[in-house]
PDB file of N, CA and C in Angstrom:
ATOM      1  N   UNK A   1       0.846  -1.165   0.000  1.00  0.00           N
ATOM      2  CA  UNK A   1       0.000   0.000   0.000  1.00  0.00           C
ATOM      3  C   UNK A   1       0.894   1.231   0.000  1.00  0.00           C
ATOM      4  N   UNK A   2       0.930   1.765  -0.862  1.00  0.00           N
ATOM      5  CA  UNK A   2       1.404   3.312  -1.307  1.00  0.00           C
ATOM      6  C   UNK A   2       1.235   4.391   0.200  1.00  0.00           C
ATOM      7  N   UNK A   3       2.204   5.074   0.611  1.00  0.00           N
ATOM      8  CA  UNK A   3       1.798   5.907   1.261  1.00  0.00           C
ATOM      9  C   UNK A   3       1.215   6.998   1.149  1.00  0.00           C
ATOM     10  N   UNK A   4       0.364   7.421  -0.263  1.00  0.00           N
ATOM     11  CA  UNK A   4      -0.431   8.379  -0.613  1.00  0.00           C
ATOM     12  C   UNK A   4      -1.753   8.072  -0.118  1.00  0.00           C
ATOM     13  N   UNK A   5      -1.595   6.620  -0.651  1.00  0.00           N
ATOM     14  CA  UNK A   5      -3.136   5.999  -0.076  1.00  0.00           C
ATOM     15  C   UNK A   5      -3.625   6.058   1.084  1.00  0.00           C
ATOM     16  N   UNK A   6      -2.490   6.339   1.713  1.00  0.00           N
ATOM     17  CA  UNK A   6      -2.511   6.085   3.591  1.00  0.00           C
ATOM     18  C   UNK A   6      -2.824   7.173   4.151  1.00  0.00           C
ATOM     19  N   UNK A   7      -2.805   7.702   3.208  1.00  0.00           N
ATOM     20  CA  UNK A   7      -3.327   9.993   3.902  1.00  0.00           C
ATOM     21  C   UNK A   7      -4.754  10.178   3.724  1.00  0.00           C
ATOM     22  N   UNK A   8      -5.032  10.470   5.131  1.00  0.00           N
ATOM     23  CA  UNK A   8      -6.031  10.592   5.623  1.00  0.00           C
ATOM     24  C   UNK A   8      -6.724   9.342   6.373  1.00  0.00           C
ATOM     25  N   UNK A   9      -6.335   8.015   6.591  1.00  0.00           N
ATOM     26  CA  UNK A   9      -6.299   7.250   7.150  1.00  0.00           C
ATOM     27  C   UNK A   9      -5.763   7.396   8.450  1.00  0.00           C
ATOM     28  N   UNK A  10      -6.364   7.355   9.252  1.00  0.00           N
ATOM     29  CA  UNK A  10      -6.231   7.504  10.818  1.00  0.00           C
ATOM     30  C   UNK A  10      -6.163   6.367  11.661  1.00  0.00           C
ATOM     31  N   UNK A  11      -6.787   5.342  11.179  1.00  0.00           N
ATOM     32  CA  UNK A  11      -6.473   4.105  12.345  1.00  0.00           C
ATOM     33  C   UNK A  11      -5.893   2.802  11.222  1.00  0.00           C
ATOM     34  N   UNK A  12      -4.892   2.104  12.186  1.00  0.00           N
ATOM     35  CA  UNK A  12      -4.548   0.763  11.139  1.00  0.00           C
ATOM     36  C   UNK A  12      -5.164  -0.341  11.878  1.00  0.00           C
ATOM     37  N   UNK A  13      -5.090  -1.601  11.223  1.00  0.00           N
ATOM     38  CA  UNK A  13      -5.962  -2.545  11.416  1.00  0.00           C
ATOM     39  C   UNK A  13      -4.698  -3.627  11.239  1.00  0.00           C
ATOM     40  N   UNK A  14      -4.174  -4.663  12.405  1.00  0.00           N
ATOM     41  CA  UNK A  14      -3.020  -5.484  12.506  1.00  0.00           C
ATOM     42  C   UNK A  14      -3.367  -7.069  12.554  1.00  0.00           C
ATOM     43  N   UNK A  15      -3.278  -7.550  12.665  1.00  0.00           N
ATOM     44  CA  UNK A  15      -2.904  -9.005  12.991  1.00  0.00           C
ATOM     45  C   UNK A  15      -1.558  -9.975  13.351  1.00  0.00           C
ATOM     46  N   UNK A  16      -1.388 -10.282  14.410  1.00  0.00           N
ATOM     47  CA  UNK A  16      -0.140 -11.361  15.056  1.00  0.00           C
ATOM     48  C   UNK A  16      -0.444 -12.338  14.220  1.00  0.00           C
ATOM     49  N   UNK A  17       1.042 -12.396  13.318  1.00  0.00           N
ATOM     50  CA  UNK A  17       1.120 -13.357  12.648  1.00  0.00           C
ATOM     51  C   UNK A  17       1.462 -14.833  13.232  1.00  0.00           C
ATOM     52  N   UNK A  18       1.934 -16.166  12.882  1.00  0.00           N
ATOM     53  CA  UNK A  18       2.444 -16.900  13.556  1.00  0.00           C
ATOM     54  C   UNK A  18       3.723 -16.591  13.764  1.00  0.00           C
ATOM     55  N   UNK A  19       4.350 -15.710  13.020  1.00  0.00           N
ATOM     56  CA  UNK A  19       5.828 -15.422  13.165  1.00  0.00           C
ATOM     57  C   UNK A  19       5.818 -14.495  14.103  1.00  0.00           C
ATOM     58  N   UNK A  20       4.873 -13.911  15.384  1.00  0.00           N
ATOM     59  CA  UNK A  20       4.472 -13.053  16.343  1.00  0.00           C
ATOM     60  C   UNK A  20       5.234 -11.755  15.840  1.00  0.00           C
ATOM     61  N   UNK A  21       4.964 -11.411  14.516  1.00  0.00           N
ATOM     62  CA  UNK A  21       5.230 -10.426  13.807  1.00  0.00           C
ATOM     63  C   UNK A  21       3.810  -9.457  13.902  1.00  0.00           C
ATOM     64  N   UNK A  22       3.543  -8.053  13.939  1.00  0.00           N
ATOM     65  CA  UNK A  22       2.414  -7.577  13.813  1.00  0.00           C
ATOM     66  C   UNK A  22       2.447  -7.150  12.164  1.00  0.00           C
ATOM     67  N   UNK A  23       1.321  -7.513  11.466  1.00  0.00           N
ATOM     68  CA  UNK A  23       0.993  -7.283  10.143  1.00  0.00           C
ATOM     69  C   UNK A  23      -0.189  -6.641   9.785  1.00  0.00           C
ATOM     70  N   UNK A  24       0.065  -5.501   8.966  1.00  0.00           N
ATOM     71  CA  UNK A  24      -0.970  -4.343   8.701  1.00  0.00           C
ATOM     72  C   UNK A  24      -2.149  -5.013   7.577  1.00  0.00           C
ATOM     73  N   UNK A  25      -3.134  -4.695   7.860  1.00  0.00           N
ATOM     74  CA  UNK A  25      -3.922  -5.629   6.899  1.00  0.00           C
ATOM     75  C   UNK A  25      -5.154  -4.800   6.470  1.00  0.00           C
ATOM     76  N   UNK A  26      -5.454  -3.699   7.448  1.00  0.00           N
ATOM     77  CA  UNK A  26      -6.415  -2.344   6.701  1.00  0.00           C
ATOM     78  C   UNK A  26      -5.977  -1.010   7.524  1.00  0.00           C
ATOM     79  N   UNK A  27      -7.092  -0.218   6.355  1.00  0.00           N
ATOM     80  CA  UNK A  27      -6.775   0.845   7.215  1.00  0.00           C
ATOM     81  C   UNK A  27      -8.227   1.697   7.368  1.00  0.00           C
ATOM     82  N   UNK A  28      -8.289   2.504   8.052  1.00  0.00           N
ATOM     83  CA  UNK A  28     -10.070   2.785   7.938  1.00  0.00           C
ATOM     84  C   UNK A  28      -9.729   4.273   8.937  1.00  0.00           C
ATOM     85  N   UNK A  29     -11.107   5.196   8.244  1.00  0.00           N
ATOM     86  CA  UNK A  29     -10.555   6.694   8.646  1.00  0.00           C
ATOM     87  C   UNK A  29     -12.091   6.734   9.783  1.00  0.00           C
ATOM     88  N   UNK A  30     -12.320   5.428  10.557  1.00  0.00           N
ATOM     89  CA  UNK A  30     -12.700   5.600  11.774  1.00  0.00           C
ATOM     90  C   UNK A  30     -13.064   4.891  12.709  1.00  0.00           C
ATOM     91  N   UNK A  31     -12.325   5.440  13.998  1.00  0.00           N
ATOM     92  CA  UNK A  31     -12.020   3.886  15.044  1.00  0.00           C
ATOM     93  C   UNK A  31     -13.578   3.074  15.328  1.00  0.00           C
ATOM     94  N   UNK A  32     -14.735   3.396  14.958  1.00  0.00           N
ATOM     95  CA  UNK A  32     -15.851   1.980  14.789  1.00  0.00           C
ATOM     96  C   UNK A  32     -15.517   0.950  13.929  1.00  0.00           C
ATOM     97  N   UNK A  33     -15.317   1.448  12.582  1.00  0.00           N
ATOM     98  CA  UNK A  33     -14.961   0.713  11.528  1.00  0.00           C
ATOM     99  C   UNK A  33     -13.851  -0.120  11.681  1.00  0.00           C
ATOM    100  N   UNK A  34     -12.914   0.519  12.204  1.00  0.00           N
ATOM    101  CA  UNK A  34     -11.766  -0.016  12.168  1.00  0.00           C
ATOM    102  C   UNK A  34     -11.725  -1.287  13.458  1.00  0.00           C
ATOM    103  N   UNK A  35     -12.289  -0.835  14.250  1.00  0.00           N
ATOM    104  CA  UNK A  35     -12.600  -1.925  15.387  1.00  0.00           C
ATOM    105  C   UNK A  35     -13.598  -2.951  15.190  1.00  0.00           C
ATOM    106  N   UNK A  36     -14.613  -2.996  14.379  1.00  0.00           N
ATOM    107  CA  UNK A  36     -15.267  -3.908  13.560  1.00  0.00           C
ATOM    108  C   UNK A  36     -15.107  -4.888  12.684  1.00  0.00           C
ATOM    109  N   UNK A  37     -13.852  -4.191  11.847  1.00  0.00           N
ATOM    110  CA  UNK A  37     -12.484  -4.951  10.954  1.00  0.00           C
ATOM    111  C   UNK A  37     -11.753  -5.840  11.711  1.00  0.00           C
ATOM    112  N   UNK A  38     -11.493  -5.525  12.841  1.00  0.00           N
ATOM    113  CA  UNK A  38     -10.356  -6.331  13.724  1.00  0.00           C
ATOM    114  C   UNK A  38     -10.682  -7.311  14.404  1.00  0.00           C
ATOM    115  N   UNK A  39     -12.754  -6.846  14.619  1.00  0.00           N
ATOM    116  CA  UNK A  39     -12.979  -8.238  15.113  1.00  0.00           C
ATOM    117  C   UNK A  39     -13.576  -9.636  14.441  1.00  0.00           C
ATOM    118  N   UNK A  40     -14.049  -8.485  12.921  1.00  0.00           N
ATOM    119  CA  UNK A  40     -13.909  -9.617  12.192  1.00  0.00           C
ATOM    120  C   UNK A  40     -12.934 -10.755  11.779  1.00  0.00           C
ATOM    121  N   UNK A  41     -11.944  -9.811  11.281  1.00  0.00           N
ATOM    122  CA  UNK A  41     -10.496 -10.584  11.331  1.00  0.00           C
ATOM    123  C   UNK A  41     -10.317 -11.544  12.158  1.00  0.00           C
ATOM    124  N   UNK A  42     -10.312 -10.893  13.127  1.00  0.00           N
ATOM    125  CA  UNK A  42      -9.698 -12.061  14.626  1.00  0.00           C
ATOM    126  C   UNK A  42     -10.555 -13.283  14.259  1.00  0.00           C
ATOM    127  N   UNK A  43     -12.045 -13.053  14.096  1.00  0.00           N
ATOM    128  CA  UNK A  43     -13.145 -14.393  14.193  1.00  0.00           C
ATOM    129  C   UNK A  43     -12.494 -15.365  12.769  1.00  0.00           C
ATOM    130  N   UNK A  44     -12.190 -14.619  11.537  1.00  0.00           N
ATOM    131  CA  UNK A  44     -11.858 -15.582  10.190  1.00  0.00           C
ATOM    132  C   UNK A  44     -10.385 -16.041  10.497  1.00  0.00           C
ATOM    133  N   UNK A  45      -9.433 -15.457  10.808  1.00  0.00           N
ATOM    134  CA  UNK A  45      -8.406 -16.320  11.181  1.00  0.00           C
ATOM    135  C   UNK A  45      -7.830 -16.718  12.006  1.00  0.00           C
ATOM    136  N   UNK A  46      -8.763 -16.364  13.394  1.00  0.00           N
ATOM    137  CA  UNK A  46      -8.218 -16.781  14.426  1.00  0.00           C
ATOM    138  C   UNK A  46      -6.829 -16.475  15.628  1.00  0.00           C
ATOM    139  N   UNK A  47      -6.591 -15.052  14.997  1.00  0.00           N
ATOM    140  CA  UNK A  47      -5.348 -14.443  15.645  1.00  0.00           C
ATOM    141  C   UNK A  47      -5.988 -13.344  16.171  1.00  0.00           C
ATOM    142  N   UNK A  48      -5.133 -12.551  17.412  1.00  0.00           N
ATOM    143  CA  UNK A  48      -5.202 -11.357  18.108  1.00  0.00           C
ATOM    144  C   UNK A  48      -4.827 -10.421  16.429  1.00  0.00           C
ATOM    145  N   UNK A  49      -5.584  -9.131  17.064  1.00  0.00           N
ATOM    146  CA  UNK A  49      -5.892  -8.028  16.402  1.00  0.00           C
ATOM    147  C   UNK A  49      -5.707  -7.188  17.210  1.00  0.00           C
ATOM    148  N   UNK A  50      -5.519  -5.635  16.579  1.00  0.00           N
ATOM    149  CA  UNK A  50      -5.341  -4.957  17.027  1.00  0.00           C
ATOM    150  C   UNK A  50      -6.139  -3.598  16.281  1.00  0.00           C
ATOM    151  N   UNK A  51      -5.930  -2.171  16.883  1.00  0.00           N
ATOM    152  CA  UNK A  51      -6.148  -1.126  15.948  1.00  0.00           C
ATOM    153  C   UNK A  51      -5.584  -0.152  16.397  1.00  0.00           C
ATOM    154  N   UNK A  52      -4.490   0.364  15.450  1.00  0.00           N
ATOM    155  CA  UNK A  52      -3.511   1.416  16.084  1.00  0.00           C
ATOM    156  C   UNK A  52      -4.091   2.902  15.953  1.00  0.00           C
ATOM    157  N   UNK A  53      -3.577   3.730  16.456  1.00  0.00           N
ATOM    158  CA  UNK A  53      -3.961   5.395  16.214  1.00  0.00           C
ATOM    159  C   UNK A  53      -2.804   5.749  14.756  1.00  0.00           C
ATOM    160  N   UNK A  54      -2.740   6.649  14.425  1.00  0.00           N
ATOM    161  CA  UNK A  54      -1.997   7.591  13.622  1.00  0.00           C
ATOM    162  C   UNK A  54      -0.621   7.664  13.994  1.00  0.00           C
ATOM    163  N   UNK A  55      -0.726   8.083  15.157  1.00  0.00           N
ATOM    164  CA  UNK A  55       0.389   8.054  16.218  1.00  0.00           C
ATOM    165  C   UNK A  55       1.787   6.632  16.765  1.00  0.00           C
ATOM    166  N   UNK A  56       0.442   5.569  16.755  1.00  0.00           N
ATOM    167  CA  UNK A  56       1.051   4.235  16.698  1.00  0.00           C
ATOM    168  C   UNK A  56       0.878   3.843  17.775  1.00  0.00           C
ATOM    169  N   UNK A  57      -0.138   4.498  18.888  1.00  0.00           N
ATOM    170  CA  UNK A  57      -0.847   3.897  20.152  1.00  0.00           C
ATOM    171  C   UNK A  57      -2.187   3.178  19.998  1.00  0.00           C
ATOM    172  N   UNK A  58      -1.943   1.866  20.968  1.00  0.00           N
ATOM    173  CA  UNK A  58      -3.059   0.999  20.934  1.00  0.00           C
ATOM    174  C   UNK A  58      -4.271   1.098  21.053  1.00  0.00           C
ATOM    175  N   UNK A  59      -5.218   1.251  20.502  1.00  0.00           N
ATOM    176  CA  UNK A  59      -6.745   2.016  20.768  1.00  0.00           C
ATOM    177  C   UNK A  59      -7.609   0.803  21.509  1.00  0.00           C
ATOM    178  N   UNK A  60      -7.488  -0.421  20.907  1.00  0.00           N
ATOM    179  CA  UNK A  60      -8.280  -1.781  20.442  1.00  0.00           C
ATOM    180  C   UNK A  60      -7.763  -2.799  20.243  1.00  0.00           C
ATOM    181  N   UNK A  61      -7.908  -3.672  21.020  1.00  0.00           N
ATOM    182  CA  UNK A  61      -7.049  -5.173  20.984  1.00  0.00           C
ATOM    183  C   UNK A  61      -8.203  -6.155  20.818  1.00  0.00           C
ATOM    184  N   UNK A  62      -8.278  -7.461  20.270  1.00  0.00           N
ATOM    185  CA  UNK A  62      -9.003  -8.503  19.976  1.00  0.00           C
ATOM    186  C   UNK A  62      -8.144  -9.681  20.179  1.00  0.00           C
ATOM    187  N   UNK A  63      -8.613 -10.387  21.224  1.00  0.00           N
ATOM    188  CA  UNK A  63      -8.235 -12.451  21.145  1.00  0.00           C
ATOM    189  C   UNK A  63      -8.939 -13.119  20.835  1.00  0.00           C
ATOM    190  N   UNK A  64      -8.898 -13.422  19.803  1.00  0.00           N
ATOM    191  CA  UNK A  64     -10.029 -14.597  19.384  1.00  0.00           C
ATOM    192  C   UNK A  64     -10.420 -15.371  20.575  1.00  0.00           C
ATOM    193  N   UNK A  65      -9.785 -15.740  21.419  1.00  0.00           N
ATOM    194  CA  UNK A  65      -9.894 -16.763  22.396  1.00  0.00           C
ATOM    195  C   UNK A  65     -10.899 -16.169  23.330  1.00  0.00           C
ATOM    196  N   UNK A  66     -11.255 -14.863  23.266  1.00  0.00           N
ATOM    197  CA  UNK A  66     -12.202 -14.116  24.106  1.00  0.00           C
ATOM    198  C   UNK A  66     -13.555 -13.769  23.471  1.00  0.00           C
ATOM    199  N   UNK A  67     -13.600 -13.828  21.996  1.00  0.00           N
ATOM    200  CA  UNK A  67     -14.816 -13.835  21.702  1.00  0.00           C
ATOM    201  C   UNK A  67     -15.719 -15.011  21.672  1.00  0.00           C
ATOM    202  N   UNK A  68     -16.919 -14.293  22.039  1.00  0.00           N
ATOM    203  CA  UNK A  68     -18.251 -15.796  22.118  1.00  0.00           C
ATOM    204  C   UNK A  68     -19.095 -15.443  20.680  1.00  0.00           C
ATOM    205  N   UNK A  69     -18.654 -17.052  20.629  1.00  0.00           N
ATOM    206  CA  UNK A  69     -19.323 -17.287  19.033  1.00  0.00           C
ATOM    207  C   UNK A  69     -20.929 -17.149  19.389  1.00  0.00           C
ATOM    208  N   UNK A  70     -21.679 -16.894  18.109  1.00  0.00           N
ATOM    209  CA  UNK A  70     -23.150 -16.765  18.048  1.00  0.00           C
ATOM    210  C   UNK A  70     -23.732 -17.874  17.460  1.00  0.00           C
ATOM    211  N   UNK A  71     -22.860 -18.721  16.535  1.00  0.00           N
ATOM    212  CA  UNK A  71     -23.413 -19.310  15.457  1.00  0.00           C
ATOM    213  C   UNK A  71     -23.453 -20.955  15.969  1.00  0.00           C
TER     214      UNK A  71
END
């Protein structure tokens, strides 16, 4: 992702890889959205999530292991 694209984007959207690497995977210009993204994420692959600020402080964390399934 181009860093032109990234302007005006305010929150990032991460995932712990198995290599307990953090990996950027969206970006969304607002922390609902972006925290909605992360918990989707977390539920399809099963890893902690996160959602950073602009800044690069933690807003929003997700463990899969903490969400209760519906289905």
């Amino acid at each position: 992702m181009a860093t032109e694209e990234m302007a005006g984007e305010q929150f990032r959207v991460e995932e712990l890889n198995p290599f307990l690497e953090w990996h950027l995977h969206t970006t969304a210009t607002s922390l609902e959205f972006a925290s909605a993204e992360a918990t989707r994420i977390a539920r399809m692959i099963g890893r902690e999530t996160r959602v950073l600020s602009e800044g690069g402080s933690v807003l929003f964390e997700v463990d899969p292991m903490q969400i209760r399934r519906t289905d």
